[in-house]
C-alpha atoms as a PDB file:
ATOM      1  CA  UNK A   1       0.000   0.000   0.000  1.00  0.00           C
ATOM      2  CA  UNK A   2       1.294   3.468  -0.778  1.00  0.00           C
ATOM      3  CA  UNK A   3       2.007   6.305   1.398  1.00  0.00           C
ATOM      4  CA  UNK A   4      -0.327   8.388  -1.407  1.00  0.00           C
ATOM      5  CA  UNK A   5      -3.268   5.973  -0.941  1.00  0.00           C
ATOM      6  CA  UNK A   6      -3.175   5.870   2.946  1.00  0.00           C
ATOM      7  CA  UNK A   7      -3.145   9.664   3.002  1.00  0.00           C
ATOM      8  CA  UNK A   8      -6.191   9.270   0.167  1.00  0.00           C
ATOM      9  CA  UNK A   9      -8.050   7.255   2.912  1.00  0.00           C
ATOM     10  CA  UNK A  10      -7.420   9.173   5.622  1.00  0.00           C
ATOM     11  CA  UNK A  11      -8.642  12.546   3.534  1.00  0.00           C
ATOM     12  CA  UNK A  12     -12.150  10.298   2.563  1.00  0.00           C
ATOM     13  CA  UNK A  13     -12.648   9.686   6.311  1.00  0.00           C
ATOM     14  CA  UNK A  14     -11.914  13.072   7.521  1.00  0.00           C
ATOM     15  CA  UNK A  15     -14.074  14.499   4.648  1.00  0.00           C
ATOM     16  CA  UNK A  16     -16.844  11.847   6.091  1.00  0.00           C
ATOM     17  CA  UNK A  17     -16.484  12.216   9.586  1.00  0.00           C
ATOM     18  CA  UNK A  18     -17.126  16.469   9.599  1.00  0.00           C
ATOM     19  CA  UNK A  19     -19.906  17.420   7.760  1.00  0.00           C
ATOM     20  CA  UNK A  20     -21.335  19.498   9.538  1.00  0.00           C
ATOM     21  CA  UNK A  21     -24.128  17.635  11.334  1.00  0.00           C
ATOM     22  CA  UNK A  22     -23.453  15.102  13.763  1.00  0.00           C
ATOM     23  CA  UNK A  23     -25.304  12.333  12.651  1.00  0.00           C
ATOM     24  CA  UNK A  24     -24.264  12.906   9.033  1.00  0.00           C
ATOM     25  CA  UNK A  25     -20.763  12.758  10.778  1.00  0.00           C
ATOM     26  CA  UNK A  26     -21.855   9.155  12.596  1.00  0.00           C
ATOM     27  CA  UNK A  27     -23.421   7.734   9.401  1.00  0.00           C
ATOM     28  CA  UNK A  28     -20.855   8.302   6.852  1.00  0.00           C
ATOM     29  CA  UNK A  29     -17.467   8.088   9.247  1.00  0.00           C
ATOM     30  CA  UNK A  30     -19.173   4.611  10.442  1.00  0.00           C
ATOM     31  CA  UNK A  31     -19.658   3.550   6.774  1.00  0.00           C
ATOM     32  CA  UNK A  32     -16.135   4.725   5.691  1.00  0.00           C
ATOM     33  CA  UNK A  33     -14.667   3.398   8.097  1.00  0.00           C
ATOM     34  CA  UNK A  34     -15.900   0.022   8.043  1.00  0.00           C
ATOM     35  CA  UNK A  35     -15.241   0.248   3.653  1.00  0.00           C
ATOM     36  CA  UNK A  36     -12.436   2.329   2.501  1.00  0.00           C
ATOM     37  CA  UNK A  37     -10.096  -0.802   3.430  1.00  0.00           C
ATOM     38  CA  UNK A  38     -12.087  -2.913   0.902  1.00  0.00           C
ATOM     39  CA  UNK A  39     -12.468  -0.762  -1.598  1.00  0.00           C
ATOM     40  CA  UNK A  40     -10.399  -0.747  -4.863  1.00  0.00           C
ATOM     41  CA  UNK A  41      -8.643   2.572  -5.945  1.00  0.00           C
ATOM     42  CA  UNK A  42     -11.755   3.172  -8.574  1.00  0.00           C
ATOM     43  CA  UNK A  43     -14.272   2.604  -5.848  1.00  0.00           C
ATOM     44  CA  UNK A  44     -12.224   5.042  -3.426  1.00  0.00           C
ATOM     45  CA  UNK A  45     -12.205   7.461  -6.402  1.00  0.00           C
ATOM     46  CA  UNK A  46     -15.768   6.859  -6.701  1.00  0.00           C
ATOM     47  CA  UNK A  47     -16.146   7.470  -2.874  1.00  0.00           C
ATOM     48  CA  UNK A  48     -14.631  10.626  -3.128  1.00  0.00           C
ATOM     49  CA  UNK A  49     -17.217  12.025  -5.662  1.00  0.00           C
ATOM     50  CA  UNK A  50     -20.172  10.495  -3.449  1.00  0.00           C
ATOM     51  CA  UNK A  51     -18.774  12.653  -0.777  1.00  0.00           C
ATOM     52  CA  UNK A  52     -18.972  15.364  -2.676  1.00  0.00           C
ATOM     53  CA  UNK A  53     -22.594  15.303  -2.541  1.00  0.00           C
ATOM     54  CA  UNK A  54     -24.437  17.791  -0.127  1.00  0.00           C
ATOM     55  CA  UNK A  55     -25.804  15.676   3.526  1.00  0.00           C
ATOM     56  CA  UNK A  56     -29.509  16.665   2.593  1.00  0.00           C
ATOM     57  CA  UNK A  57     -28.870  14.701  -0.847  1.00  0.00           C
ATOM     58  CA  UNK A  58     -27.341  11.891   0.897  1.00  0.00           C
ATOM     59  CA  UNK A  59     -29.544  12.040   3.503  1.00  0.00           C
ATOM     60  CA  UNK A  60     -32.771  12.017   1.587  1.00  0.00           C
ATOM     61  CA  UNK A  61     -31.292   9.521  -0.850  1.00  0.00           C
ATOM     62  CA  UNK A  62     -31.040   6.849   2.233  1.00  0.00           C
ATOM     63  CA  UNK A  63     -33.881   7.658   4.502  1.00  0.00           C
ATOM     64  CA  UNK A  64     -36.678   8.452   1.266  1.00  0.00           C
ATOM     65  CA  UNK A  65     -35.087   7.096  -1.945  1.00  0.00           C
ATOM     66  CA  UNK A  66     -35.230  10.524  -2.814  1.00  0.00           C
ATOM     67  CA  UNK A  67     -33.183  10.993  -6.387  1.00  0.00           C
ATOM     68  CA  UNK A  68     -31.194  13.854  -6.677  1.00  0.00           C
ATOM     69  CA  UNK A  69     -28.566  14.825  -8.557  1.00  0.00           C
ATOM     70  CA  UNK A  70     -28.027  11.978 -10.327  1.00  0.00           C
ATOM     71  CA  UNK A  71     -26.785  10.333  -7.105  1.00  0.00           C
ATOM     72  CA  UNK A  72     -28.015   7.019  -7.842  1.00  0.00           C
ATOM     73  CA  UNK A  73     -25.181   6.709 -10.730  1.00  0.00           C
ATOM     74  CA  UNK A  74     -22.540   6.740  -8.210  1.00  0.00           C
ATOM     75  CA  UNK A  75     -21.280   2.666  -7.274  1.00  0.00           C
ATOM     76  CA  UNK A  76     -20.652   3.921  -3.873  1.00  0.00           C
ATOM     77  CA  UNK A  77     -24.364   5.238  -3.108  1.00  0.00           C
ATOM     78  CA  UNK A  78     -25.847   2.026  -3.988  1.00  0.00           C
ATOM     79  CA  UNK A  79     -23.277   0.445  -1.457  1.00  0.00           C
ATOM     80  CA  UNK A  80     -24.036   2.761   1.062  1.00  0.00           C
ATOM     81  CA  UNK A  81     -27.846   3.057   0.919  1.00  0.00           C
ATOM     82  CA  UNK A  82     -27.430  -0.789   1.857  1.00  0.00           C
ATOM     83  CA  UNK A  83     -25.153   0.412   4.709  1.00  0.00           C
ATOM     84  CA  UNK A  84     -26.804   0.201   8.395  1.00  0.00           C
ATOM     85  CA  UNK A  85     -25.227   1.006  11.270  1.00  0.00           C
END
């Protein structure tokens, strides 16, 4: 594993661990942190974009199925809206 890729990681879990509420903080730290070990440098890459996403997007697109943004073409969101604590 390369130094580049560990510091990758630890960027996606920071980004996913402050968000700005705290259980959009507890949700996506706990998911990232359970994942970003199995995930291949695509999916990470793909992670990275899914983060990019605002919470109420995510949010709505796990509690209400709630499409928005096209975040149902990400790999990652399907992954994670199958994600439960």
């Amino acid at each position: 594993m390369t130094k580049k890729l560990e510091l990758f990681k630890k960027k996606l879990l920071y980004r996913a661990s402050y968000r700005g509420t705290k259980e959009m903080d507890i949700l996506l730290s706990s998911f990232v942190k359970k994942h970003v070990n199995l995930f291949t440098e695509s999916q990470l890459i793909g992670l990275e974009k899914f983060l990019d996403f605002e919470d109420e997007i995510i949010l709505n697109y796990y509690n209400f199925d709630k499409i928005e943004n096209n975040i149902d073409k990400n790999e990652i969101s399907k992954i994670f809206k199958k994600f439960r604590i």
